[in-house]
PDB file of N, CA and C in Angstrom:
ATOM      1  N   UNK A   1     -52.492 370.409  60.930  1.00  0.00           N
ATOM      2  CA  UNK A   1     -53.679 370.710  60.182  1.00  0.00           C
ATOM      3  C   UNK A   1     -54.844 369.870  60.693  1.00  0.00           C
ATOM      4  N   UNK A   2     -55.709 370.600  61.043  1.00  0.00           N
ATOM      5  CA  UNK A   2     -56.929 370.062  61.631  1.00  0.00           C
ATOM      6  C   UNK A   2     -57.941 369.095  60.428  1.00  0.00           C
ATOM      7  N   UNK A   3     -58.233 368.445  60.413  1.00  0.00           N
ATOM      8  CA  UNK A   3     -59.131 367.505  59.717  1.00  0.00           C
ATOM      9  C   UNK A   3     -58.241 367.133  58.358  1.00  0.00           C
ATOM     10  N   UNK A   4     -56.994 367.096  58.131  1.00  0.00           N
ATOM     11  CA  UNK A   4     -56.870 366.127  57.076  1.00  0.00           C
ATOM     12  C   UNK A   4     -56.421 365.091  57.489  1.00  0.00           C
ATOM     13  N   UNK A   5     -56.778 364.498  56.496  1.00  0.00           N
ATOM     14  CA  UNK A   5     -56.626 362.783  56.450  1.00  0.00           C
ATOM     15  C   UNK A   5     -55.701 362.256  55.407  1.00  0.00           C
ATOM     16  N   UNK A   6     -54.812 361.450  55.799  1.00  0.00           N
ATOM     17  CA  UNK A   6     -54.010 360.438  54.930  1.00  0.00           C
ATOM     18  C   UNK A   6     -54.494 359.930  53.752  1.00  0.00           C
ATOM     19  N   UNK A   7     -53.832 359.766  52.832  1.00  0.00           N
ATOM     20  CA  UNK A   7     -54.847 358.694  51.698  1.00  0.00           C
ATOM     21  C   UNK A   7     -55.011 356.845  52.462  1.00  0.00           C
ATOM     22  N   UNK A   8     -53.728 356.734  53.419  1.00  0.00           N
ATOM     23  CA  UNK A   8     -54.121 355.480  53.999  1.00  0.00           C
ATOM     24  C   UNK A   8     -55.656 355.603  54.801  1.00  0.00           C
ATOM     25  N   UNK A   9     -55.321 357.150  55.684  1.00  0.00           N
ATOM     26  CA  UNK A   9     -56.863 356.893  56.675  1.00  0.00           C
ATOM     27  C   UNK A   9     -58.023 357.040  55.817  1.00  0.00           C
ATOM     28  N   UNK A  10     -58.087 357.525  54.429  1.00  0.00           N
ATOM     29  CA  UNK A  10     -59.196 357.694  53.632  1.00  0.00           C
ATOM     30  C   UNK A  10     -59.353 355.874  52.788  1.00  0.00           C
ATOM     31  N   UNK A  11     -58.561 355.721  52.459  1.00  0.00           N
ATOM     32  CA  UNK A  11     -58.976 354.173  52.560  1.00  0.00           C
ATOM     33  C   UNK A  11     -58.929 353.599  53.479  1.00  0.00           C
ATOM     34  N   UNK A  12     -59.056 353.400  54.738  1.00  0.00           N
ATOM     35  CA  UNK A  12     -59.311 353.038  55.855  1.00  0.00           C
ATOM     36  C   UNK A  12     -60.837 353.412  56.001  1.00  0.00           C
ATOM     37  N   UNK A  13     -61.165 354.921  55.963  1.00  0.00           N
ATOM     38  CA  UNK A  13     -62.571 355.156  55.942  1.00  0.00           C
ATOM     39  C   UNK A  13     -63.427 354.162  54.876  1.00  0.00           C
ATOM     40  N   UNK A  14     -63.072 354.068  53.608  1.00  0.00           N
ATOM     41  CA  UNK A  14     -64.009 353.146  52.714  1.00  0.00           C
ATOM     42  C   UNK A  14     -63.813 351.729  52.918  1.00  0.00           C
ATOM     43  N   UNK A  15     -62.575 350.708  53.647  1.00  0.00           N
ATOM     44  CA  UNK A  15     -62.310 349.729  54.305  1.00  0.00           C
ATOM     45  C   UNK A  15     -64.005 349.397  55.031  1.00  0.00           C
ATOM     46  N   UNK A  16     -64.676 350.619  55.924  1.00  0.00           N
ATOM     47  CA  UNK A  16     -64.871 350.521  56.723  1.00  0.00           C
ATOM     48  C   UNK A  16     -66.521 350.573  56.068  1.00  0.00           C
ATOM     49  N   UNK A  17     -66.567 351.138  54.626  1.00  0.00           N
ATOM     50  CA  UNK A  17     -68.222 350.761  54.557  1.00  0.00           C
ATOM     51  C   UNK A  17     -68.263 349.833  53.393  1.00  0.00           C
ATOM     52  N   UNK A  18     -67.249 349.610  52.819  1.00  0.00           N
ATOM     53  CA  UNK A  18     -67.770 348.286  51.711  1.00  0.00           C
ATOM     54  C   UNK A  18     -67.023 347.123  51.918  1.00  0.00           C
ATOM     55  N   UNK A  19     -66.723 345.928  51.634  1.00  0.00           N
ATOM     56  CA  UNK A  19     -66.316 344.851  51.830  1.00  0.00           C
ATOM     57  C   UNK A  19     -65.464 344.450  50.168  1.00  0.00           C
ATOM     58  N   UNK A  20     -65.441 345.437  49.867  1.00  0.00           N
ATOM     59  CA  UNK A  20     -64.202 345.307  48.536  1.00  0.00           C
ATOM     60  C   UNK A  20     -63.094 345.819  48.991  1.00  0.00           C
ATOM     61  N   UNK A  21     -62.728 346.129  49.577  1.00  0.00           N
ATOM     62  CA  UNK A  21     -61.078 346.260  50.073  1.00  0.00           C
ATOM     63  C   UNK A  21     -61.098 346.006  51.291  1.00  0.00           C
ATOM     64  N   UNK A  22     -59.532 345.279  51.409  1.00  0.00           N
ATOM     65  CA  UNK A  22     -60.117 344.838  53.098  1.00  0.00           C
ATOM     66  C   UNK A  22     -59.244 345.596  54.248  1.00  0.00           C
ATOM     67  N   UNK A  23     -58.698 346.816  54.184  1.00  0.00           N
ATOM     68  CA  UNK A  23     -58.480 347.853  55.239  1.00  0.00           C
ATOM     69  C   UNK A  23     -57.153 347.421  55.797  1.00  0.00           C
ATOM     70  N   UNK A  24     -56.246 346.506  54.904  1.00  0.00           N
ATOM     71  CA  UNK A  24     -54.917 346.483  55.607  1.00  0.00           C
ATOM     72  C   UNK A  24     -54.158 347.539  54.711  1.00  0.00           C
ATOM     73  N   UNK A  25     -52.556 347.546  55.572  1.00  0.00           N
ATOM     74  CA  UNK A  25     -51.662 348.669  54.784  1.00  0.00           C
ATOM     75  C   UNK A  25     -51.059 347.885  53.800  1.00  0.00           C
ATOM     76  N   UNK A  26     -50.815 346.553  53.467  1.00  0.00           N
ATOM     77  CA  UNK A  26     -50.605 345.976  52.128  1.00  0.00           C
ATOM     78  C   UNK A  26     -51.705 346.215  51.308  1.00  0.00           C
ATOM     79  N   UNK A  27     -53.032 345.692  51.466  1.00  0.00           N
ATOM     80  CA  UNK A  27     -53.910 346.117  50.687  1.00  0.00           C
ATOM     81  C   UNK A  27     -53.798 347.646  49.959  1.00  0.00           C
ATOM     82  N   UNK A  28     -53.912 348.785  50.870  1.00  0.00           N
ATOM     83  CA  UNK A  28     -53.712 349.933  50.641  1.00  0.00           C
ATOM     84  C   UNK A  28     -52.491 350.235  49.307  1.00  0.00           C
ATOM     85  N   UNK A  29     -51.676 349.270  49.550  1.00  0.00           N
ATOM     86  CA  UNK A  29     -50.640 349.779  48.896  1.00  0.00           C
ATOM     87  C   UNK A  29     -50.751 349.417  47.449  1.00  0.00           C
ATOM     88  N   UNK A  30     -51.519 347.599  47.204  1.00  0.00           N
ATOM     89  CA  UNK A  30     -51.724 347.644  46.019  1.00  0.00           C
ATOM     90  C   UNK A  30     -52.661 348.042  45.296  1.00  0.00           C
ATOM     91  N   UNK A  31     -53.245 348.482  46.101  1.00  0.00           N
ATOM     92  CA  UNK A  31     -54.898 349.470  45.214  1.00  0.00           C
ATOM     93  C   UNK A  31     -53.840 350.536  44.511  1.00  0.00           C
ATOM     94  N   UNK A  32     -53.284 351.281  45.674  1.00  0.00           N
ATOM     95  CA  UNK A  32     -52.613 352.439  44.883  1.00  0.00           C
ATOM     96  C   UNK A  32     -51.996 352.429  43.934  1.00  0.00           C
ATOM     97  N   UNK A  33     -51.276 351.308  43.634  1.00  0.00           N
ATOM     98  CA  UNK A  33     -50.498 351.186  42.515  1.00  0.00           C
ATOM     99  C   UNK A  33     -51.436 350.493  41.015  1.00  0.00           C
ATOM    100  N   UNK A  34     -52.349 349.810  41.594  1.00  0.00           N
ATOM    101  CA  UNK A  34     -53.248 349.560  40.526  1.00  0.00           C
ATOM    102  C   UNK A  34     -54.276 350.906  40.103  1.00  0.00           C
ATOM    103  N   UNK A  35     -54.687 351.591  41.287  1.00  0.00           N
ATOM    104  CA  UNK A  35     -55.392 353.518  40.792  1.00  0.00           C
ATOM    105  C   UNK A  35     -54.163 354.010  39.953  1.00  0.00           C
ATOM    106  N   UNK A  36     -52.987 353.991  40.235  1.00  0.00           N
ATOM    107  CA  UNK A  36     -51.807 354.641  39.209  1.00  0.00           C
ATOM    108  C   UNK A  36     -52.123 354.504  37.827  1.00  0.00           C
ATOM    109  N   UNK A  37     -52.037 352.488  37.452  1.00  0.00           N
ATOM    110  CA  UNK A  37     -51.774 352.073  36.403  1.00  0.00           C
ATOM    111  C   UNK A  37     -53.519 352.825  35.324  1.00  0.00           C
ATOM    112  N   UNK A  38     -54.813 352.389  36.948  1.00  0.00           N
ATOM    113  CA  UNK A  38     -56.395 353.046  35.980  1.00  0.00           C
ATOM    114  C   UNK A  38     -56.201 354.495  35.874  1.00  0.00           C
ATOM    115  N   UNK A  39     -55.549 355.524  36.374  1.00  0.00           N
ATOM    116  CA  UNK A  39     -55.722 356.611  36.172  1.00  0.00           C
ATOM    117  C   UNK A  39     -54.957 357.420  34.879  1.00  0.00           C
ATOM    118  N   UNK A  40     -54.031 356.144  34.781  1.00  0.00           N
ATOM    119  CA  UNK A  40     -52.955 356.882  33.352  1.00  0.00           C
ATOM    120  C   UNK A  40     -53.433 356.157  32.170  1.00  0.00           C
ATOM    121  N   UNK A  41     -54.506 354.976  32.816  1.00  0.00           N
ATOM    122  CA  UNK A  41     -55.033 354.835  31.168  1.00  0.00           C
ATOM    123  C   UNK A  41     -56.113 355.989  31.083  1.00  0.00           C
ATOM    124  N   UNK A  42     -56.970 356.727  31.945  1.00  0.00           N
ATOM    125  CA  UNK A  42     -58.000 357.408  31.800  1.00  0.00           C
ATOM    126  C   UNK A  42     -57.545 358.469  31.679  1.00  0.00           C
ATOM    127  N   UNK A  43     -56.189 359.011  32.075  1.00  0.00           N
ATOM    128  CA  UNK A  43     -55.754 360.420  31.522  1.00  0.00           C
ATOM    129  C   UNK A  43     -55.426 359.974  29.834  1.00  0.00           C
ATOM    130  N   UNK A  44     -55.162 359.033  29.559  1.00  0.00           N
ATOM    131  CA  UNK A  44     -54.992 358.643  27.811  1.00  0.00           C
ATOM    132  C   UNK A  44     -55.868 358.147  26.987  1.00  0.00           C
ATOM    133  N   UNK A  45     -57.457 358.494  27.804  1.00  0.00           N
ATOM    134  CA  UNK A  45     -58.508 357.985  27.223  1.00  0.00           C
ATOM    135  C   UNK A  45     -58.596 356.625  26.184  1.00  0.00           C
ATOM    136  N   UNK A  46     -57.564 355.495  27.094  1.00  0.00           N
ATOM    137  CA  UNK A  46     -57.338 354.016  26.132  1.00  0.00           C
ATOM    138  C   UNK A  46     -58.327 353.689  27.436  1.00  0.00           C
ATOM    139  N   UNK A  47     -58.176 352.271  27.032  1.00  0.00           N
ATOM    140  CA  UNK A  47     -59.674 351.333  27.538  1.00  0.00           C
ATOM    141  C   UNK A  47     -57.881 350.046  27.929  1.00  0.00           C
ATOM    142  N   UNK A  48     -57.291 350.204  27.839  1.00  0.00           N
ATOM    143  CA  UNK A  48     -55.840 349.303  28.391  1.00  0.00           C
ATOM    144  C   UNK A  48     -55.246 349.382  29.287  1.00  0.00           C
ATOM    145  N   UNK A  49     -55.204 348.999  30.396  1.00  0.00           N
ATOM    146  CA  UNK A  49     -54.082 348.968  31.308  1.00  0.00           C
ATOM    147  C   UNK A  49     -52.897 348.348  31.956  1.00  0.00           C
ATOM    148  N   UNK A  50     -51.822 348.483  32.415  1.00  0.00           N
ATOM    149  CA  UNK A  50     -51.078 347.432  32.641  1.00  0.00           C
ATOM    150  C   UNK A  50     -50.701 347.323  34.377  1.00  0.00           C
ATOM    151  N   UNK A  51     -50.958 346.273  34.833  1.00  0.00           N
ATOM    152  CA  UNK A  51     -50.992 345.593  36.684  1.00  0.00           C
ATOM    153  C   UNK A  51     -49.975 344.468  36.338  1.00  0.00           C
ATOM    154  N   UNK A  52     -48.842 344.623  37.147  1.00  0.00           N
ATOM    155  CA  UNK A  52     -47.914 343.865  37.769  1.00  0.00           C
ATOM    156  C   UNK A  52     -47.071 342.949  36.684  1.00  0.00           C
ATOM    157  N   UNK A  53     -46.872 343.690  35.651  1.00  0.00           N
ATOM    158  CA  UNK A  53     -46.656 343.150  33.908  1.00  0.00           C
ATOM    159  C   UNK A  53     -47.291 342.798  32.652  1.00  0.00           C
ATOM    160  N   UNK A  54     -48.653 342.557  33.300  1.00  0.00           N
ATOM    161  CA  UNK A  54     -49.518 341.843  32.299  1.00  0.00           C
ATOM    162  C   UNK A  54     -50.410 343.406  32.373  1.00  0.00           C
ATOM    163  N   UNK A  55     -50.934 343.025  30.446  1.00  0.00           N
ATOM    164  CA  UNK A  55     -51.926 344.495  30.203  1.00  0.00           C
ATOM    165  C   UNK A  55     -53.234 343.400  30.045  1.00  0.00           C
ATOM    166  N   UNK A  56     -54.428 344.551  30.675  1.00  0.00           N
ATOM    167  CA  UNK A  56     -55.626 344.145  30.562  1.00  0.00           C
ATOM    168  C   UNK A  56     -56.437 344.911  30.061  1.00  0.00           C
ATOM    169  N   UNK A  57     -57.733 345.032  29.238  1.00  0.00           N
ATOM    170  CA  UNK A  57     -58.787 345.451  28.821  1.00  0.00           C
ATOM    171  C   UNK A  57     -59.413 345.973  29.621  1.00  0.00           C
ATOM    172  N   UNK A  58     -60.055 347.403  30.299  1.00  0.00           N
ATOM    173  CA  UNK A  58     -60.914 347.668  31.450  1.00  0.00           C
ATOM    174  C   UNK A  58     -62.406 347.572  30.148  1.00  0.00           C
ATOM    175  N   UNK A  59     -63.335 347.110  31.537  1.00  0.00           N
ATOM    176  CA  UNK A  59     -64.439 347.237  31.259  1.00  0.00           C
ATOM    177  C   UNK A  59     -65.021 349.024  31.669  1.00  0.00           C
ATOM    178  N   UNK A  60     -64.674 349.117  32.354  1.00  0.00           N
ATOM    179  CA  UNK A  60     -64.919 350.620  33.054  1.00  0.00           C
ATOM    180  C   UNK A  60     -64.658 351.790  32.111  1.00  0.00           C
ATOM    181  N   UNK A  61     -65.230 352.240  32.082  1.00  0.00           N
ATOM    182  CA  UNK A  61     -65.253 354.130  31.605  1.00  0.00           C
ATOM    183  C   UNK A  61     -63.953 354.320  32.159  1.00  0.00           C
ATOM    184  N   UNK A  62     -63.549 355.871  31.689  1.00  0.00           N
ATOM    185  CA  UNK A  62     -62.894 357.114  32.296  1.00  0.00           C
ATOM    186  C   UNK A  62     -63.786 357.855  33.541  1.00  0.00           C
ATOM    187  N   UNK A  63     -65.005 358.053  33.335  1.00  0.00           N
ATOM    188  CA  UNK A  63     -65.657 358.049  34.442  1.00  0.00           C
ATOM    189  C   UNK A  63     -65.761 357.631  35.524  1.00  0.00           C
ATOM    190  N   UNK A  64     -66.117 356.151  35.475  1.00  0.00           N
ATOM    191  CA  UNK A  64     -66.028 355.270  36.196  1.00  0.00           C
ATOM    192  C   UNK A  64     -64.821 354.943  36.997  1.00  0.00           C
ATOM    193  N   UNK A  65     -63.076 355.348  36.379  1.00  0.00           N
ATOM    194  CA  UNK A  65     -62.141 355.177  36.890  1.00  0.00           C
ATOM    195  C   UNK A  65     -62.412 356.517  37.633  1.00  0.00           C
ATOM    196  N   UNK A  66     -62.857 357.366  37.894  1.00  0.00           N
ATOM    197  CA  UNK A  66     -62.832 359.041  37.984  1.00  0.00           C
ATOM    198  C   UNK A  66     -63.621 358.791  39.507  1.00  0.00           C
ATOM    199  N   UNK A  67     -65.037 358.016  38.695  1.00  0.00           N
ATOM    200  CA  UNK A  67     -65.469 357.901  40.303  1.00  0.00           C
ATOM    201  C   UNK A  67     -64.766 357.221  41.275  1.00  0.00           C
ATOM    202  N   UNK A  68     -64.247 355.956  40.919  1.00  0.00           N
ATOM    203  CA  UNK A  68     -63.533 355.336  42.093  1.00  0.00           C
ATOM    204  C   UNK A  68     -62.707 356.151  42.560  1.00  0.00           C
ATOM    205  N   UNK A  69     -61.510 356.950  41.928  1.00  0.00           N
ATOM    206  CA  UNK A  69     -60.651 357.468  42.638  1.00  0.00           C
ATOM    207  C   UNK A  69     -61.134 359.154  43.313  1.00  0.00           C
ATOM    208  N   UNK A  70     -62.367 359.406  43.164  1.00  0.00           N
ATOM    209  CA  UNK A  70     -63.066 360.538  43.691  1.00  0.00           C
ATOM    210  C   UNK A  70     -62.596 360.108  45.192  1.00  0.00           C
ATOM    211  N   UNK A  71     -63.683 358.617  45.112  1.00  0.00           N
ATOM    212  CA  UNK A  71     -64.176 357.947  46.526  1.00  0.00           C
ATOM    213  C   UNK A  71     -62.514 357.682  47.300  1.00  0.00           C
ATOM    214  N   UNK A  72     -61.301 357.280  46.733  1.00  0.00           N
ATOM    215  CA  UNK A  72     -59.895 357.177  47.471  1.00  0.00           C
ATOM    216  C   UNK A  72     -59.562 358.799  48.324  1.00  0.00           C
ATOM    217  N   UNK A  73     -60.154 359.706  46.848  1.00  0.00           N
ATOM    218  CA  UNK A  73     -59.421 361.332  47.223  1.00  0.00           C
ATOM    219  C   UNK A  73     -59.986 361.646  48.815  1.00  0.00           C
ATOM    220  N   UNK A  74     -61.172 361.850  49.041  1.00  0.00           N
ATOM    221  CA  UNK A  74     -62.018 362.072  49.565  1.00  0.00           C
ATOM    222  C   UNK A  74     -62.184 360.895  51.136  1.00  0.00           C
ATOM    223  N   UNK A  75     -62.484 359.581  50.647  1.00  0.00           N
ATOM    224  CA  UNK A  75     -62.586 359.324  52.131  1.00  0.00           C
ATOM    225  C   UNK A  75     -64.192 358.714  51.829  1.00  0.00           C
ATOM    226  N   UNK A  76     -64.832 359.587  50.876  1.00  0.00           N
ATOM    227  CA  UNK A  76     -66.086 359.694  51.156  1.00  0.00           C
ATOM    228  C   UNK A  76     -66.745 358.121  50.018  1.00  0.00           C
ATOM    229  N   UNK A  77     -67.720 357.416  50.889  1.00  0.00           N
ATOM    230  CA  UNK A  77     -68.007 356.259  49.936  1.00  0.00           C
ATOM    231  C   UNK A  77     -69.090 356.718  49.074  1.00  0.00           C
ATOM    232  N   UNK A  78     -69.282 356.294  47.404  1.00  0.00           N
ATOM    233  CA  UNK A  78     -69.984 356.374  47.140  1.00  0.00           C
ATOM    234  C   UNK A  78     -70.764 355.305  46.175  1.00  0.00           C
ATOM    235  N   UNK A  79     -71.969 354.791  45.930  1.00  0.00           N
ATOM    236  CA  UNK A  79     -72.164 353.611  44.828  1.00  0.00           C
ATOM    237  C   UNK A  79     -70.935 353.320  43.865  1.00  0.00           C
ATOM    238  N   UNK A  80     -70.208 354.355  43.326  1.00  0.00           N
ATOM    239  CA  UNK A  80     -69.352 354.117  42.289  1.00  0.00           C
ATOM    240  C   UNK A  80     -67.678 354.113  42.318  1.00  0.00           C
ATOM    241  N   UNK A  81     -68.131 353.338  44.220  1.00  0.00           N
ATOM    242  CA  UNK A  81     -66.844 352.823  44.551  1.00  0.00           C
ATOM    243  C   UNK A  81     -66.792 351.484  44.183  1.00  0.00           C
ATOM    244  N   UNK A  82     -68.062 350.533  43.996  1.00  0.00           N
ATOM    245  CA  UNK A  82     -68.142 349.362  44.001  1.00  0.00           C
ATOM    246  C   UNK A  82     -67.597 348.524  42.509  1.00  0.00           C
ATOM    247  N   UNK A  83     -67.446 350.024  41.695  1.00  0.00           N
ATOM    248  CA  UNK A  83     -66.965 349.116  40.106  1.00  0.00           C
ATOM    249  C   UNK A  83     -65.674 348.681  40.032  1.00  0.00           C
ATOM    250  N   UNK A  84     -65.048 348.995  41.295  1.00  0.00           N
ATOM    251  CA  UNK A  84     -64.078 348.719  41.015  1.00  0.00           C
ATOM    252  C   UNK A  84     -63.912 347.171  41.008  1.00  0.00           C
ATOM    253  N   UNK A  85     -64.740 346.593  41.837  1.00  0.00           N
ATOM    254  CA  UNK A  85     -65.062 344.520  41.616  1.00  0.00           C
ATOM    255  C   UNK A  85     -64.938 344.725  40.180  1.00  0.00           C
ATOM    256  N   UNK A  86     -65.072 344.939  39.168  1.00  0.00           N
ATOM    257  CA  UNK A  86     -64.894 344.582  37.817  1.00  0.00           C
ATOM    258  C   UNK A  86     -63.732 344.477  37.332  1.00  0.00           C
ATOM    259  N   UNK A  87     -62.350 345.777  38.131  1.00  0.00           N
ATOM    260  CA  UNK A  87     -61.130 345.287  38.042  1.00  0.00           C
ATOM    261  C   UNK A  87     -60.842 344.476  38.415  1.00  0.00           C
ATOM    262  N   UNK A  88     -61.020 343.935  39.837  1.00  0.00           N
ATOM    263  CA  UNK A  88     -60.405 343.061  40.762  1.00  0.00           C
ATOM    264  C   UNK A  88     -61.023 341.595  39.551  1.00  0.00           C
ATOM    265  N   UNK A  89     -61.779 341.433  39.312  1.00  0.00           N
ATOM    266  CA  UNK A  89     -62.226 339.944  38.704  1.00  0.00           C
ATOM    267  C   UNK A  89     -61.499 340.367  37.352  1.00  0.00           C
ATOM    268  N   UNK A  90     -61.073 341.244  36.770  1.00  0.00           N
ATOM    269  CA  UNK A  90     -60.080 340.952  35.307  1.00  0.00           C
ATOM    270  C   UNK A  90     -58.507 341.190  35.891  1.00  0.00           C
ATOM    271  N   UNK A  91     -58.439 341.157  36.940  1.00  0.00           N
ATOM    272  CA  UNK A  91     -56.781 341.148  37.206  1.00  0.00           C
ATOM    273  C   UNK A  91     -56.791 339.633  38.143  1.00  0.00           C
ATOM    274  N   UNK A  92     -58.366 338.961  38.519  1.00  0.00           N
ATOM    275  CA  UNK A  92     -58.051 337.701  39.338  1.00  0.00           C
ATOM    276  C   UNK A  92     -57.676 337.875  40.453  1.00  0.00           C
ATOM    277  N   UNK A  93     -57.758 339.121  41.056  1.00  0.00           N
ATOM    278  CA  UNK A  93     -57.465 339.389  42.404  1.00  0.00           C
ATOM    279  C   UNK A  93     -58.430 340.056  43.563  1.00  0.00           C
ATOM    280  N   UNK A  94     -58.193 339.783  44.557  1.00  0.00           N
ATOM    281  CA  UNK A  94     -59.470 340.529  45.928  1.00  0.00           C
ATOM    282  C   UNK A  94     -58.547 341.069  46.965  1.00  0.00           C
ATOM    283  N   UNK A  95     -57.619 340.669  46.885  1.00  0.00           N
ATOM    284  CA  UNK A  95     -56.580 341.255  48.075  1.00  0.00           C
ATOM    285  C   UNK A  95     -55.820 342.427  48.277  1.00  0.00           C
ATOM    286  N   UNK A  96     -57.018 343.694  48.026  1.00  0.00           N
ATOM    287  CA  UNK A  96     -56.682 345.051  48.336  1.00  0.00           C
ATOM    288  C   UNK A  96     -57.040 345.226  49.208  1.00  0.00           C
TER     289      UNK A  96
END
C-alpha cells in the first residue's frame, strides 16, 4: 500500500516537529499505552485516568484528548498536540 504509514512512522513524523516526544521506539511505546489509558477515560467522559498503577486527575478535555490523538492518527502536527505537556507534568514524566 502506497502512502501508509505506521503509527510508529506517524509518531516519528511529530518526533520530528515538536520537542515533546523524543522519537525513540521506547518512547513510542509509552505514549501509546498512556493514549490507551487518555482515550478510555474520554470514551467514559470521566476527567480520571490510570498510568502505570497510579490514577490521576486530567486537566484536559475529551477534546483535547481527541486532539492529541487526531495528531498520533494522522502523522499530521497540530497546536493541540502540545497539551499533551500537561499530562506528562501530572504523571512526572518527559520520556516519551
Amino acid at each position: 500500500m502506497q502512502g501508509y504509514k505506521s503509527d510508529y512512522e506517524k509518531y516519528i513524523l511529530l518526533s520530528d516537529i515538536t520537542r515533546t516526544i523524543s522519537g525513540t521506539y521506547p518512547g513510542y511505546l509509552k505514549l501509546k499505552e498512556l493514549m490507551g489509558s487518555l482515550n478510555q477515560m474520554a470514551s467514559k467522559n470521566s476527567n480520571t485516568y490510570t498510568y502505570n498503577g497510579e490514577l490521576y486527575v486530567s486537566r484536559l478535555t475529551n477534546s483535547e484528548i481527541n486532539g492529541i490523538q487526531k495528531c498520533l492518527d494522522t502523522g499530521d502536527y497540530s497546536s493541540s498536540f502540545e497539551k499533551i505537556k500537561y499530562i506528562f507534568v501530572d504523571i512526572g514524566r518527559r520520556d516519551f
